[in-house]
C-alpha atoms as a PDB file:
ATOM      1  CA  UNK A   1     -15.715  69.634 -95.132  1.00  0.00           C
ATOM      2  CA  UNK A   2     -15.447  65.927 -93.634  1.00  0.00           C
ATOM      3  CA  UNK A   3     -17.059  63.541 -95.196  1.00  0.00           C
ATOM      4  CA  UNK A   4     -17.087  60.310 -93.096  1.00  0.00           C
ATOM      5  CA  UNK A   5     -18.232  56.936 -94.758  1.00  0.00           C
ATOM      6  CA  UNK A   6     -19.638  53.923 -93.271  1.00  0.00           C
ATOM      7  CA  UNK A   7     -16.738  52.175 -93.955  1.00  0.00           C
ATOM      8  CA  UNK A   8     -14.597  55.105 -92.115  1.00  0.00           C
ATOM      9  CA  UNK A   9     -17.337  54.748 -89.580  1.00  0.00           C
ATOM     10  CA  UNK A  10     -16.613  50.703 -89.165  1.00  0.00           C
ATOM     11  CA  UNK A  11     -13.122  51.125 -88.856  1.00  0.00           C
ATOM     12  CA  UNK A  12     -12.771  53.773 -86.067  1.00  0.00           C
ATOM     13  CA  UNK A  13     -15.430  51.416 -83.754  1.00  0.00           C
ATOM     14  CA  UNK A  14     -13.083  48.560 -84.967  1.00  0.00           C
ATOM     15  CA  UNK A  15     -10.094  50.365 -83.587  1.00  0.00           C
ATOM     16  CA  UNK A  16     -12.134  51.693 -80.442  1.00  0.00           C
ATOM     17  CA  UNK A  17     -12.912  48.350 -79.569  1.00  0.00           C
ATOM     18  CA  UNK A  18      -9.296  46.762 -80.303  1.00  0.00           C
ATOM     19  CA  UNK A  19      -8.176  49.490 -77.934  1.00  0.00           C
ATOM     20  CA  UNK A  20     -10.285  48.728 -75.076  1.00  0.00           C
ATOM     21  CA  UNK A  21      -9.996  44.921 -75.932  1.00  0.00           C
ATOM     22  CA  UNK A  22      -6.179  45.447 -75.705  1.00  0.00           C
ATOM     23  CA  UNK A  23      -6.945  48.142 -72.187  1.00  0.00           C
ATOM     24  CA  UNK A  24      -8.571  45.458 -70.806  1.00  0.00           C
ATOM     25  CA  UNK A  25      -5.622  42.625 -71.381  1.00  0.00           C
ATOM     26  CA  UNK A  26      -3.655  45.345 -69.442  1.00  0.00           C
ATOM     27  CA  UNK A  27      -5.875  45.460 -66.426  1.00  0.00           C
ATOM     28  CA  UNK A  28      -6.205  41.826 -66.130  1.00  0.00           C
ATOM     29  CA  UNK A  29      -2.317  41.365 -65.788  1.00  0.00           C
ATOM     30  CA  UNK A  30      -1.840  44.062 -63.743  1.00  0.00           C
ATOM     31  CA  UNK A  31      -3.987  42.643 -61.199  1.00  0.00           C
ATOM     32  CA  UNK A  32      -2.488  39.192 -61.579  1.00  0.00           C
ATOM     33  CA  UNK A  33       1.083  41.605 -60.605  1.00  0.00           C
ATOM     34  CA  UNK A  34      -0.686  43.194 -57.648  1.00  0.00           C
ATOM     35  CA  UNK A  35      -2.411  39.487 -56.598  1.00  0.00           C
ATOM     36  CA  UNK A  36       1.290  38.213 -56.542  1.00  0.00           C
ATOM     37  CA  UNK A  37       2.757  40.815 -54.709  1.00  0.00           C
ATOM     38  CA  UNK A  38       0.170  40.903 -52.053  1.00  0.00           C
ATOM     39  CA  UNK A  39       0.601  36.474 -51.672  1.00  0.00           C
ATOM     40  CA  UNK A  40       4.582  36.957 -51.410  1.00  0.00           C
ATOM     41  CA  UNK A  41       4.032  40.254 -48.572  1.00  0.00           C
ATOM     42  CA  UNK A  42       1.620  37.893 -46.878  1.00  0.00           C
ATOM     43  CA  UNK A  43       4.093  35.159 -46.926  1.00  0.00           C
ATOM     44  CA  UNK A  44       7.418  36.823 -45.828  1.00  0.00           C
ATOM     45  CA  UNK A  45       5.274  38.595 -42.959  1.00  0.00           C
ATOM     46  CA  UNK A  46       4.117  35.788 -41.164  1.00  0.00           C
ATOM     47  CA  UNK A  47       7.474  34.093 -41.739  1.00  0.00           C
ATOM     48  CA  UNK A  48       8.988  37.236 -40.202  1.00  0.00           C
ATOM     49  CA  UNK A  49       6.789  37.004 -37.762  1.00  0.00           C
ATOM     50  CA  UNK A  50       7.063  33.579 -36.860  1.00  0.00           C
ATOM     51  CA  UNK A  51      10.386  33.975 -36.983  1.00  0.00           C
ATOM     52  CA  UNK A  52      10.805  36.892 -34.036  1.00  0.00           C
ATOM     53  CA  UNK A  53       8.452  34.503 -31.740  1.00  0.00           C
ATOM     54  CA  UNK A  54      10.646  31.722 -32.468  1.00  0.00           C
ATOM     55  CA  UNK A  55      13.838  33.687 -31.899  1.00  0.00           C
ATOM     56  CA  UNK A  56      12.406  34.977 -28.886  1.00  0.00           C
ATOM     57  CA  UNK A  57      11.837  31.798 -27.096  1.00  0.00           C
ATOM     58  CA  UNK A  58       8.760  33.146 -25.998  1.00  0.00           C
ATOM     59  CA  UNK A  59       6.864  30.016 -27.171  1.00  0.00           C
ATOM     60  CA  UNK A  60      10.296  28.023 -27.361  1.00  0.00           C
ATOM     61  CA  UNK A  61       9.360  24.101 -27.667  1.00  0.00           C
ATOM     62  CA  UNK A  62       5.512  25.280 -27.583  1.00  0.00           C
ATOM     63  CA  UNK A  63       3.278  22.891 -28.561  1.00  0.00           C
ATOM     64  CA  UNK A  64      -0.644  22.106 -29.156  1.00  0.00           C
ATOM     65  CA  UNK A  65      -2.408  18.419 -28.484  1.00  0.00           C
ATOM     66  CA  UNK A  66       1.356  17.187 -29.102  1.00  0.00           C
ATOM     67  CA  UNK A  67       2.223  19.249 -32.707  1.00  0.00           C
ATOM     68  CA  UNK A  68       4.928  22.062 -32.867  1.00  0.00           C
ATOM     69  CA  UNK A  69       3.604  25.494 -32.899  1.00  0.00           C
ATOM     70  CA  UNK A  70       4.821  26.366 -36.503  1.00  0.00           C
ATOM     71  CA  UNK A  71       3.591  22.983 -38.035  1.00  0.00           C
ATOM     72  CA  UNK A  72       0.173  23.788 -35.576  1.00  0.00           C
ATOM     73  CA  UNK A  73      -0.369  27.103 -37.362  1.00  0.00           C
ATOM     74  CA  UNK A  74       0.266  25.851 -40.701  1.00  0.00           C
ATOM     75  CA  UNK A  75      -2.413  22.860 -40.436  1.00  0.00           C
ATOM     76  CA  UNK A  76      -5.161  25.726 -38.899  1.00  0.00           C
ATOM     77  CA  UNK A  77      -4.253  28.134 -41.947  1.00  0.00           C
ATOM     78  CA  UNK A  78      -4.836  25.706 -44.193  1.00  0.00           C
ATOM     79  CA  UNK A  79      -7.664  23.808 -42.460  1.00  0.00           C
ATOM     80  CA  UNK A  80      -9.218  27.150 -42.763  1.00  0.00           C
ATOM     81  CA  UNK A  81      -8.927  27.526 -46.113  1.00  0.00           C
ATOM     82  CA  UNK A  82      -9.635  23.789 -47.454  1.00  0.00           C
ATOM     83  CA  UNK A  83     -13.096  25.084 -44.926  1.00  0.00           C
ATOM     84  CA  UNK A  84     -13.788  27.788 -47.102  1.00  0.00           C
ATOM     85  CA  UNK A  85     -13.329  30.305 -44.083  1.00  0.00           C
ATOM     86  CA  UNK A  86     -11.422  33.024 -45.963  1.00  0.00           C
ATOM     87  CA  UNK A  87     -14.124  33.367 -48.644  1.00  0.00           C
ATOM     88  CA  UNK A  88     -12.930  35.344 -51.506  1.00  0.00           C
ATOM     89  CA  UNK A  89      -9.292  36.052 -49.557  1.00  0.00           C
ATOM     90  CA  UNK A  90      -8.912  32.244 -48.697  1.00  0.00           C
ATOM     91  CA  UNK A  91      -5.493  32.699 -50.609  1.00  0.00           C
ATOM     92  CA  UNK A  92      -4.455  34.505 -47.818  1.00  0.00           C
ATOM     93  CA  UNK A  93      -4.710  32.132 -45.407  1.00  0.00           C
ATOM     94  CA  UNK A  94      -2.681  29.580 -47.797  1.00  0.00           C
ATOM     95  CA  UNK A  95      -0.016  31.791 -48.116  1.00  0.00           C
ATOM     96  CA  UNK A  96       0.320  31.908 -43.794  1.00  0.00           C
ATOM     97  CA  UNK A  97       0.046  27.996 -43.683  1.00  0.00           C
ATOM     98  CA  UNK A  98       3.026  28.120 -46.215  1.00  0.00           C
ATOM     99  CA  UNK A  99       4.668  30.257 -44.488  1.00  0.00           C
ATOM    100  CA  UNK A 100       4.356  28.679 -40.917  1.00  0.00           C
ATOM    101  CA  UNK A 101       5.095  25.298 -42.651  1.00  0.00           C
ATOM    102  CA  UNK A 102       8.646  26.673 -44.335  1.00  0.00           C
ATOM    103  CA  UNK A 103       8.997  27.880 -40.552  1.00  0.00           C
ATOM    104  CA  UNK A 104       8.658  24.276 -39.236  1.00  0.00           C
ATOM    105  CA  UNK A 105      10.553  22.860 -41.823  1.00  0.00           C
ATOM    106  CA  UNK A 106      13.573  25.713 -41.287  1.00  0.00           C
ATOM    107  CA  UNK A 107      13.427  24.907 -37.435  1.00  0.00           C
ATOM    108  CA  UNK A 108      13.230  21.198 -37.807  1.00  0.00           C
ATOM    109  CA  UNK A 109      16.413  20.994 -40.851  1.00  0.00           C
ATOM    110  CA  UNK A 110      18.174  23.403 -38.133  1.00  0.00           C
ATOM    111  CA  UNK A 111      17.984  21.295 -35.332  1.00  0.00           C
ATOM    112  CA  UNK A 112      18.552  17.942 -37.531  1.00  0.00           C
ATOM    113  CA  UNK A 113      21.610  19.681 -38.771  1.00  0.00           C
ATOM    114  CA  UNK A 114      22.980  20.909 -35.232  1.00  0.00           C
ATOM    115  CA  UNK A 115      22.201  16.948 -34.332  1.00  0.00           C
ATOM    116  CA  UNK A 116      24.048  15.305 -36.578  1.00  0.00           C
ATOM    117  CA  UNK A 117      26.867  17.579 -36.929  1.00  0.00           C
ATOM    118  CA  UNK A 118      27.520  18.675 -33.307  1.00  0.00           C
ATOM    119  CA  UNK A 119      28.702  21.219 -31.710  1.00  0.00           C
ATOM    120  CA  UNK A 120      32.191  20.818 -32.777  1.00  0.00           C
ATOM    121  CA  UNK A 121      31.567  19.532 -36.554  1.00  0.00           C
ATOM    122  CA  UNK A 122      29.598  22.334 -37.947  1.00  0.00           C
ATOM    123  CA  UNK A 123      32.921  24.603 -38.978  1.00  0.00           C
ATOM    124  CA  UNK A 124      34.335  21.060 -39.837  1.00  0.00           C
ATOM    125  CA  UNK A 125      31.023  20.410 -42.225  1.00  0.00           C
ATOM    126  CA  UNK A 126      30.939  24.051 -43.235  1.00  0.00           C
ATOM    127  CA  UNK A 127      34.475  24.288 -44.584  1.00  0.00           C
ATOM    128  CA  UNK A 128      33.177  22.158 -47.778  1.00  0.00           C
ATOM    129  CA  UNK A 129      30.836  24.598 -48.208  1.00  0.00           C
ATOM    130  CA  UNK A 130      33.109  28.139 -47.659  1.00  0.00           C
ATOM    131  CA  UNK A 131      34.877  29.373 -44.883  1.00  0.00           C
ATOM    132  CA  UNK A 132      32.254  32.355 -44.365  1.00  0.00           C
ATOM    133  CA  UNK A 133      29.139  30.099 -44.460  1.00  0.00           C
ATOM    134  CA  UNK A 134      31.368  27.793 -41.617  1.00  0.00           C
ATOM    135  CA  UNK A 135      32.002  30.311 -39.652  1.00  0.00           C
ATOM    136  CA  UNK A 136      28.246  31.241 -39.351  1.00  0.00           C
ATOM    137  CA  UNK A 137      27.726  27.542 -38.348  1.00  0.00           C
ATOM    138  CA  UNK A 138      30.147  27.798 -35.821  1.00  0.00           C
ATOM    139  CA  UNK A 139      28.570  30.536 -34.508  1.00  0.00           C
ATOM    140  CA  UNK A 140      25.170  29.081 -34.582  1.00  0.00           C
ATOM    141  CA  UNK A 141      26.262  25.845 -33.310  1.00  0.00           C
ATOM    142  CA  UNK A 142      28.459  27.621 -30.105  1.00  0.00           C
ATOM    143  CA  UNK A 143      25.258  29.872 -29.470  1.00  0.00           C
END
């Protein structure tokens, strides 16, 4: 026969509750994972996307009230969030205005770089940095 005591009896809720205690921990950095994963999908989507309209040329030089497209949609995404549009997924709009800013920023360093450099000076700059990355500024610069 079992005999249980209420010592027995203390120890088994003790361990219950360290188990769920420990279950919970679990959850709560799984869903920190999943949050993380679902900010750097949202990122890398609408900086793919902005990417294929800017490749496009579809909106090539675009601009609104004077302000480049990319930099345009970053300051709305993040207008919208600082306004407390999003709600509980205002995160989500963040993580577009970063995107569309690193989008600006890309297009702008490109263009600075293609400035200063040349046509005929990007192999000549790229050969510092390795003949295969010079050759894709060549071919950027000639395109």
């Amino acid at each position: 026969m079992l005999q249980l005591t209420m010592a027995d009896a203390k120890r088994a809720i003790q361990s219950a509750n360290a188990a769920h205690a420990k279950l919970r921990g679990m959850r709560e950095k799984g869903e920190e994972a999943v949050g993380e994963v679902i900010a750097s999908a949202t990122s890398a989507g609408a900086g793919y996307l902005l990417g294929m309209i800017n490749g496009a040329g579809v909106f090539k030089d675009s601009r609104i009230f004077s302000v480049p497209l990319e930099l345009a949609a970053a300051i709305t995404f993040h207008g919208a969030r600082v306004l407390g549009l999003g709600g509980k997924h205002g995160a989500h709009l963040s993580n577009v205005g970063n995107a569309a800013l690193a989008c600006y920023t890309h297009v702008l360093g490109l263009h600075t770089g293609l400035a200063h450099w040349g046509k005929g000076g990007a192999a000549t700059a790229g050969a510092a940095m390795g003949g295969d990355l010079a050759d894709r500024l060549s071919q950027i610069a000639n395109s």
